[in-house]
Protein backbone atom coordinates (compact mmCIF):
# COMPACT_ATOMS: atom_id res chain seq x y z
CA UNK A 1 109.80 121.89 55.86
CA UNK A 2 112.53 121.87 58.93
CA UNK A 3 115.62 120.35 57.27
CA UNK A 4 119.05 120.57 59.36
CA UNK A 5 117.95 124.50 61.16
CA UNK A 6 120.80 125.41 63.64
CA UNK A 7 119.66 127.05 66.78
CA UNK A 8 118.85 130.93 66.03
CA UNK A 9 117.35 130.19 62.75
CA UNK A 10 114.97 126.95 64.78
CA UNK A 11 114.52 129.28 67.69
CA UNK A 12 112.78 132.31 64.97
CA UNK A 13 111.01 129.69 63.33
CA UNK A 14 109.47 128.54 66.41
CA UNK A 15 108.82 131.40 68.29
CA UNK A 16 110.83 130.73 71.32
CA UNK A 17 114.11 131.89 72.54
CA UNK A 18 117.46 130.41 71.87
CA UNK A 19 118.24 130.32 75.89
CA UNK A 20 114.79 128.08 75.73
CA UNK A 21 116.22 125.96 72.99
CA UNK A 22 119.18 125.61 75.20
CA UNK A 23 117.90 124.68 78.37
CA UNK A 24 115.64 122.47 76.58
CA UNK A 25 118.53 120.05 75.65
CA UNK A 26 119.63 120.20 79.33
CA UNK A 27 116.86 118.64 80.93
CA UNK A 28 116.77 115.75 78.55
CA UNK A 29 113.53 117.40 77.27
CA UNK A 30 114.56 118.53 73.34
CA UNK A 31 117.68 117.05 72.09
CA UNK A 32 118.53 117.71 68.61
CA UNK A 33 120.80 115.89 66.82
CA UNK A 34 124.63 117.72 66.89
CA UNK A 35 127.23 117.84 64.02
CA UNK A 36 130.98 117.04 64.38
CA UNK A 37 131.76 120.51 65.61
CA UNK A 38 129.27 120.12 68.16
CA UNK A 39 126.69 122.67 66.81
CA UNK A 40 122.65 121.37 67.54
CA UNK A 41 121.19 120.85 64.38
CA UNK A 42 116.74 120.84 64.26
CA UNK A 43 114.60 118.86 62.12
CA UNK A 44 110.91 118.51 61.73
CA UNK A 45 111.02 116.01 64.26
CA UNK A 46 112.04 118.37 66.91
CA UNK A 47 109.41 121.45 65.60
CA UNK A 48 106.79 118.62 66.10
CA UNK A 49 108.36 117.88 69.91
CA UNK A 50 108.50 121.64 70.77
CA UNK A 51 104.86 122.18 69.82
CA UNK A 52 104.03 119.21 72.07
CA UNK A 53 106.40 121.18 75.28
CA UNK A 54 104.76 124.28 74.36
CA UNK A 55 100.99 122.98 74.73
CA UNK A 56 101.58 121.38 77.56
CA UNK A 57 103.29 124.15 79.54
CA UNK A 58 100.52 126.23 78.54
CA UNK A 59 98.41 123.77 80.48
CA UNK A 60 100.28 124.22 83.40
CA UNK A 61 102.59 121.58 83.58
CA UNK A 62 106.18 121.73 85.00
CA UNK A 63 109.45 121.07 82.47
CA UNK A 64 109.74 117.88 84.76
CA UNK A 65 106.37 116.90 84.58
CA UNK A 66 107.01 117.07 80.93
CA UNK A 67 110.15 115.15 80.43
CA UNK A 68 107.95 112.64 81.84
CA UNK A 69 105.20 112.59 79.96
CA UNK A 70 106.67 112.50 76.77
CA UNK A 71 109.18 109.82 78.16
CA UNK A 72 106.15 107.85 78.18
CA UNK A 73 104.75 108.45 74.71
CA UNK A 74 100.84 108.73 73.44
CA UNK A 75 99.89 106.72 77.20
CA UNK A 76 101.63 109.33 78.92
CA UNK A 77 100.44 112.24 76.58
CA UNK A 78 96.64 110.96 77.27
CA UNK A 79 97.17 110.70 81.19
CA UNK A 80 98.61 114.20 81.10
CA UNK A 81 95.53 115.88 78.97
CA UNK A 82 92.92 113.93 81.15
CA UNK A 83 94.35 115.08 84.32
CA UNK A 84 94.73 118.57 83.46
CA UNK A 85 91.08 118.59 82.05
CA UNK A 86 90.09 117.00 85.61
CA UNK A 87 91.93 120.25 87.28
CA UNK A 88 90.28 122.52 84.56
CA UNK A 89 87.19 121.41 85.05
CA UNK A 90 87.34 122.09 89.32
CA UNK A 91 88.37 125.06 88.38
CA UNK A 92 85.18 125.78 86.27
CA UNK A 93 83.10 124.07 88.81
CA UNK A 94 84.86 126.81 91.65
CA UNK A 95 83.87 129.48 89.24
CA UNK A 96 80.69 128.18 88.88
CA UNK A 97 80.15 128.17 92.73
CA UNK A 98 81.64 131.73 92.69
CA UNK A 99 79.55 133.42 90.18
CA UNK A 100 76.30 131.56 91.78
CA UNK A 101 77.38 133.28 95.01
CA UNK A 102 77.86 136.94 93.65
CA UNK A 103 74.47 136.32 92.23
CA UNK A 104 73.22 135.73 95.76
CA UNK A 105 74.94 138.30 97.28
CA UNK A 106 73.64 140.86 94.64
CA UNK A 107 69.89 139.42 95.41
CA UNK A 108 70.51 139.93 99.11
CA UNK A 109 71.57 143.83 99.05
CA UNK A 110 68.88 145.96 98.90
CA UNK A 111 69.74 149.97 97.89
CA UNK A 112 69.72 151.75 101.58
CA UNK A 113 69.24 149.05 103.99
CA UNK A 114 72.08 147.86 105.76
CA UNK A 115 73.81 144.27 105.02
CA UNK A 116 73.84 141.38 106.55
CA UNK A 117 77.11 139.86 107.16
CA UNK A 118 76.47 136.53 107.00
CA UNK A 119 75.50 137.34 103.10
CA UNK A 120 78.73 138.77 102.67
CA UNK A 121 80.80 135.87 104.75
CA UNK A 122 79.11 133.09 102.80
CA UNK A 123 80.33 135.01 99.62
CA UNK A 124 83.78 134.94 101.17
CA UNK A 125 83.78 131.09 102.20
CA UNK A 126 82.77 129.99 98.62
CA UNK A 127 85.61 132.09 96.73
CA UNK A 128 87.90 131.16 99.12
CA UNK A 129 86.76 127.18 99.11
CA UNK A 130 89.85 125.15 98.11
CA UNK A 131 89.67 123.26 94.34
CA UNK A 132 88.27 120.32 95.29
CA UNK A 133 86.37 120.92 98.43
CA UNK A 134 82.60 120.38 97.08
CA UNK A 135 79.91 123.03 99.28
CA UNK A 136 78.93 119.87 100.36
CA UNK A 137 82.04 119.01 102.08
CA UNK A 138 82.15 122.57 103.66
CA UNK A 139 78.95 121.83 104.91
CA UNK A 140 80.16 118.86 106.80
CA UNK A 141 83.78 120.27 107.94
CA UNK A 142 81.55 123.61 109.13
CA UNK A 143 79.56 121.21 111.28
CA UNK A 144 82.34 119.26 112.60
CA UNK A 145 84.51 122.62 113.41
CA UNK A 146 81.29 124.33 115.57
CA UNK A 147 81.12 120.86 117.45
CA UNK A 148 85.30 121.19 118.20
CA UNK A 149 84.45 124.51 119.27
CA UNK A 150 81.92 123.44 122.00
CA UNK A 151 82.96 123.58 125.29
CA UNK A 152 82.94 119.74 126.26
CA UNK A 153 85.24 118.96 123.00
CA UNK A 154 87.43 121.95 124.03
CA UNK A 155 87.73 120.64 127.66
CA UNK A 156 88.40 117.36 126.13
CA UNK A 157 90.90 118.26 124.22
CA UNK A 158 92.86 120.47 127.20
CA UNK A 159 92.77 117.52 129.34
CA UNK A 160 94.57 115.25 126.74
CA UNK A 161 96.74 117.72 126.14
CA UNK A 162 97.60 117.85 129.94
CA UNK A 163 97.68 114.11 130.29
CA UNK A 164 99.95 113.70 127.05
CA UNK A 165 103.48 111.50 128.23
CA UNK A 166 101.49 108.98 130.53
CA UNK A 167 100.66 105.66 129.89
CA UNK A 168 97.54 106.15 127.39
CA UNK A 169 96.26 102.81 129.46
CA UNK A 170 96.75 104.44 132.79
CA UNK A 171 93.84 105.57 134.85
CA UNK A 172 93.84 109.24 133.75
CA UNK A 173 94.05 108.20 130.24
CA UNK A 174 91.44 105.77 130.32
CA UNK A 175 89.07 108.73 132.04
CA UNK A 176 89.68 110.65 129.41
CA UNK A 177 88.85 108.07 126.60
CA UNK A 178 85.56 107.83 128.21
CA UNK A 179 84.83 110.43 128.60
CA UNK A 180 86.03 111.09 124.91
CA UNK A 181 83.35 107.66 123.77
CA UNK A 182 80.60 109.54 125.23
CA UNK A 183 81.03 112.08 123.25
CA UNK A 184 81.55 110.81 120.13
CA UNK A 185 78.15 108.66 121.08
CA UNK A 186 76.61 111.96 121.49
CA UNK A 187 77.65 113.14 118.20
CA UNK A 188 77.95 109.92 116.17
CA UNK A 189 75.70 111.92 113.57
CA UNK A 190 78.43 114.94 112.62
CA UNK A 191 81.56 112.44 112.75
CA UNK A 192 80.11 109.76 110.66
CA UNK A 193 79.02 112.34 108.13
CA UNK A 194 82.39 113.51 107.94
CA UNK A 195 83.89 110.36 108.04
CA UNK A 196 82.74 109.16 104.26
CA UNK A 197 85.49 108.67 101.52
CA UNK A 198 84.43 111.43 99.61
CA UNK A 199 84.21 114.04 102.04
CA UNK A 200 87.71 112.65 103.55
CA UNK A 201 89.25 112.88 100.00
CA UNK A 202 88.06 116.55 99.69
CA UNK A 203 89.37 118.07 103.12
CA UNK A 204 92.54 115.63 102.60
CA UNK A 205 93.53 117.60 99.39
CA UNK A 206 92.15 121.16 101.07
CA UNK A 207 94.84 120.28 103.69
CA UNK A 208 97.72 120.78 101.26
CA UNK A 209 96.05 123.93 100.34
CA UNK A 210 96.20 125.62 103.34
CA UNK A 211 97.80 129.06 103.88
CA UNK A 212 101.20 129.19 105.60
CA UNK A 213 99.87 130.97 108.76
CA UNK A 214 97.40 127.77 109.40
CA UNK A 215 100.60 125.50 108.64
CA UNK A 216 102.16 126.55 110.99
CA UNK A 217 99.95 127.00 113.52
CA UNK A 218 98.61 122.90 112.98
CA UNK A 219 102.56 122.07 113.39
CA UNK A 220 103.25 124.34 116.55
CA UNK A 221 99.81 122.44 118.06
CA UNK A 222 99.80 119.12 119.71
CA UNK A 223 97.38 117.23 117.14
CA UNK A 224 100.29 115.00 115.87
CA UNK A 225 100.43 113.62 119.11
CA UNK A 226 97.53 113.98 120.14
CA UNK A 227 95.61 111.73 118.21
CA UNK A 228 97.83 108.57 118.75
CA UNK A 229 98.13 109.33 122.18
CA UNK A 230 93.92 109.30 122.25
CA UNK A 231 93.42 106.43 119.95
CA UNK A 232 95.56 104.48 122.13
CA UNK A 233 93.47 105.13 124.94
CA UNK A 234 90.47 104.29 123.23
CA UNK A 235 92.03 100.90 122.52
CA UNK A 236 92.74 100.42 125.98
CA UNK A 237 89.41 101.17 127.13
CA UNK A 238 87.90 98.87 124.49
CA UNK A 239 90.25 96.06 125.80
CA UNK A 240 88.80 96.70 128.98
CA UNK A 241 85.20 96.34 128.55
């Protein structure tokens, strides 16, 4: 039974440090109650409290996060659980994918004959798939990123950029856009395949995954613009016909 502990004798009961204990009581997240003299005094309300920090740190949550959560009681306690089983269970589901893959892979190599690459490369894509981005998904994006890369998408796409500051109604514009619905009439089947919720959720949270390097080189790029600038002109050519 905790009964009136002061700090080092709470902090050897519990297991944790008195710094912890200390910067605990800053954020608001463990306050104990404090005698006259101003010493923190523990009780087996606040062991019970700590053991509920300590779990759910060791499920990955921040001290913030936490504060929260227990700000909000058993509702927020269940949120908290069920969303960190959601993330734990991607995670199993990307392990799952991985280990399938090395399986694959192990199938594929055969003692003294030379490897195929693309065994090796679709090992690589599924390890390195973001949490959340189903093989299906990939599937899609992989689709979507070959047709970008063809040659009447890339021309597209230089042209735009060329014709970025004029009026997106203006004759060039309106070339463009087009020449840009022709396209996309052409390849209706890989956009609108993309373009369902789920596979929009899944590259939507892969974009916040993406390595620095790629950051930076989507923010030193033109897309921002780009796409209002081309959507306008789209509008304009639909207000036309």
């Amino acid at each position: 039974m905790v009964c009136g502990m002061r700090v080092h004798e709470f902090a050897e009961l519990a297991g944790v440090t008195v710094k912890a204990l200390h910067h605990y009581d800053r954020l608001g997240l463990l306050k104990p109650r404090r005698t006259e003299a101003g010493y923190r005094i523990y009780t087996e309300r606040d062991l019970e409290h700590l053991e509920q920090i300590v779990a759910l740190k060791f499920l990955g949550l921040g001290l913030r996060q936490i504060r929260t959560v227990l700000e909000r009681g058993e509702l927020g306690l269940v949120d908290a659980l069920r969303m960190q089983r959601q993330v734990l269970e991607e995670k199993q589901r990307q392990l799952t994918r991985a280990i399938r893959a090395i399986e694959e892979a192990q199938r594929a190599i055969r003692p003294g004959e030379a490897t195929d690459p693309a065994v090796l490369r679709k090992l690589i894509e599924v390890i390195n798939m973001p949490d959340g981005f189903s093989e299906e998904a990939m599937s899609k994006f992989k689709d979507l990123y070959e047709l970008m890369r063809s040659e009447e998408w890339r021309s597209l796409h230089r042209d735009f950029t060329a014709a970025l500051g004029q009026e997106p109604t203006g004759e060039k514009a309106q070339a463009l856009a087009a020449r840009m619905k022709d396209l996309m009439d052409r390849d209706a089947g890989v956009l609108q395949a993309v373009a369902d919720p789920e596979t929009l959720a899944s590259m939507k949270k892969a974009a916040g995954e993406l390595p620095p390097e790629l950051v930076k080189r989507f923010e030193e790029s033109n897309v921002r613009k780009m796409v209002p600038f081309m959507m306008k002109a789209l509008a304009g050519l639909g207000e036309k016909s």
